[in-house]
Protein backbone atom coordinates (compact mmCIF):
# COMPACT_ATOMS: atom_id res chain seq x y z
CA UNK A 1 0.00 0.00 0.00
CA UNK A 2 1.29 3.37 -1.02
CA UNK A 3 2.22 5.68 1.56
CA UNK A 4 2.62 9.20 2.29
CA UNK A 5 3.89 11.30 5.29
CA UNK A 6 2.47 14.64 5.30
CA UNK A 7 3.47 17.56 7.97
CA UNK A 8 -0.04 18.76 9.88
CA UNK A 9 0.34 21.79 12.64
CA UNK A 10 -0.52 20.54 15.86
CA UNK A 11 -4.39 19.70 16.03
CA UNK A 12 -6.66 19.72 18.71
CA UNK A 13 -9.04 16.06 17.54
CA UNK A 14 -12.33 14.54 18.87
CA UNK A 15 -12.03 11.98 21.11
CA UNK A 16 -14.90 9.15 21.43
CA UNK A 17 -14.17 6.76 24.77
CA UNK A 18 -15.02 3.27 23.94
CA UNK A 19 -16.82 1.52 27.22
CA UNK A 20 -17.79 -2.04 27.04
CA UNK A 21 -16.43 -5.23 25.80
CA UNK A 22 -13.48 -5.64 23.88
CA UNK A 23 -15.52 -7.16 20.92
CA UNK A 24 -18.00 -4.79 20.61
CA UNK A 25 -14.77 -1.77 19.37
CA UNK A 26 -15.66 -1.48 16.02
CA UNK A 27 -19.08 -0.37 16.89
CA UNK A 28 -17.78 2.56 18.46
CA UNK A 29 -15.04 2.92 15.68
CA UNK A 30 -17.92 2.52 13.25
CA UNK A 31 -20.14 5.64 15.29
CA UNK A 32 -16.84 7.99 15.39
CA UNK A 33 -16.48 7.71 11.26
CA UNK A 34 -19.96 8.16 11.07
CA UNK A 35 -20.11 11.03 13.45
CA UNK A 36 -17.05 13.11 11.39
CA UNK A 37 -17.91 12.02 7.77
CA UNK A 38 -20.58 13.53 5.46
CA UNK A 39 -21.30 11.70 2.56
CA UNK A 40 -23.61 12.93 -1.06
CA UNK A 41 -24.26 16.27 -2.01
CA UNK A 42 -22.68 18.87 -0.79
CA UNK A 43 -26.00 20.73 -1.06
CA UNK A 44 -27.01 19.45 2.22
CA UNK A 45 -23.36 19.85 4.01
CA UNK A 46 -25.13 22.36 6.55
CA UNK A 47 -27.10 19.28 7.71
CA UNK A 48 -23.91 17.57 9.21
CA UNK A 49 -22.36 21.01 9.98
CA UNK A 50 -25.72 21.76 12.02
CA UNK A 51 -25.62 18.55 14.28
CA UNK A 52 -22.14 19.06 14.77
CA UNK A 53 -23.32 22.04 16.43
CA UNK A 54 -26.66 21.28 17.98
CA UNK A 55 -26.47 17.66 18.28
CA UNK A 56 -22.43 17.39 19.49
CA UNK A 57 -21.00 20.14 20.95
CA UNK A 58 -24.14 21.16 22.81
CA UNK A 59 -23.67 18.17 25.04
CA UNK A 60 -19.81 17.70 24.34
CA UNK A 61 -18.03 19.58 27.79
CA UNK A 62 -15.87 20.65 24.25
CA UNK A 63 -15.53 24.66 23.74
CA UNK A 64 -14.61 25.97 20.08
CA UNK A 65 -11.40 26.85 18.73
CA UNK A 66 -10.94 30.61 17.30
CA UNK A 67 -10.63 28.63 13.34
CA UNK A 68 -13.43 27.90 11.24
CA UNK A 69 -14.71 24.60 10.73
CA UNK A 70 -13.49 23.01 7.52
CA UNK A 71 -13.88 20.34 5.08
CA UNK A 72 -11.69 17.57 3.47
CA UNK A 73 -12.93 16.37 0.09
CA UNK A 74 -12.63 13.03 -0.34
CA UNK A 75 -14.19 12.23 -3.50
CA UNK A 76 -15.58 14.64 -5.40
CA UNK A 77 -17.37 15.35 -8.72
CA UNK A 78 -16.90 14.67 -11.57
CA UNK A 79 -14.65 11.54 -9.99
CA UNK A 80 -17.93 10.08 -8.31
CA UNK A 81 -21.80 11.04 -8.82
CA UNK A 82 -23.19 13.51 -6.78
CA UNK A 83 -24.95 11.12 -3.96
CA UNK A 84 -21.11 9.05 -3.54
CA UNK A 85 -19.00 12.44 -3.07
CA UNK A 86 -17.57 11.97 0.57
CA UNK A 87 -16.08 15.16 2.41
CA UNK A 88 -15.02 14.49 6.34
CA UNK A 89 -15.80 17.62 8.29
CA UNK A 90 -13.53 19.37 11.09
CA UNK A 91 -14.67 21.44 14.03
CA UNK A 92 -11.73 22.89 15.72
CA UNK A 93 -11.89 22.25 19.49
CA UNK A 94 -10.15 24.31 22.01
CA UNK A 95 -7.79 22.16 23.80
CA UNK A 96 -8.77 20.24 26.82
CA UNK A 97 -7.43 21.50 30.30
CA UNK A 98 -6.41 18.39 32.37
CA UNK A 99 -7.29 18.22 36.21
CA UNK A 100 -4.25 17.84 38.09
CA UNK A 101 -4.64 14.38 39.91
């Protein structure tokens, strides 16, 4: 498989705790992707940008970032039909101030 190593700036990321049985990871794997990734027209991106707001953060304990949200296209038009284009979506979290312990 072909690799590449890109440089990112440091990045605050979403975290999603899994809790329960070893066995049962890829369901929560399976609700993160789901949670981050918008797939089909990019008509309706507001949708997912909207519970990202509303839906997440709301009831995250998570505080925005001063940076706007932003979008990675995955596959686009004219590549794919409109309904397959896939863009994953990035909200830009402040980081997270540990309790000492």
């Amino acid at each position: 498989m072909p690799t590449t190593i890109a440089e990112f700036p440091e990045t605050t990321v979403a975290v999603l705790e899994h809790r329960g049985s070893p066995a049962t990871i890829l369901n929560s794997v399976g609700r993160f992707i789901e949670w981050r990734r918008h797939q089909g027209s990019t008509d309706l991106i507001g949708n997912t940008v909207r519970a990202l707001f509303v839906d997440w953060l709301t009831g995250s304990g998570e505080a925005l970032r001063d940076f706007p949200i932003y979008f990675h296209y995955i596959k686009r038009m004219p590549t794919v039909s409109e309904h397959e284009q896939m863009t994953d979506v990035y909200l830009p979290l402040r980081p997270s101030v540990s309790t000492p312990a």
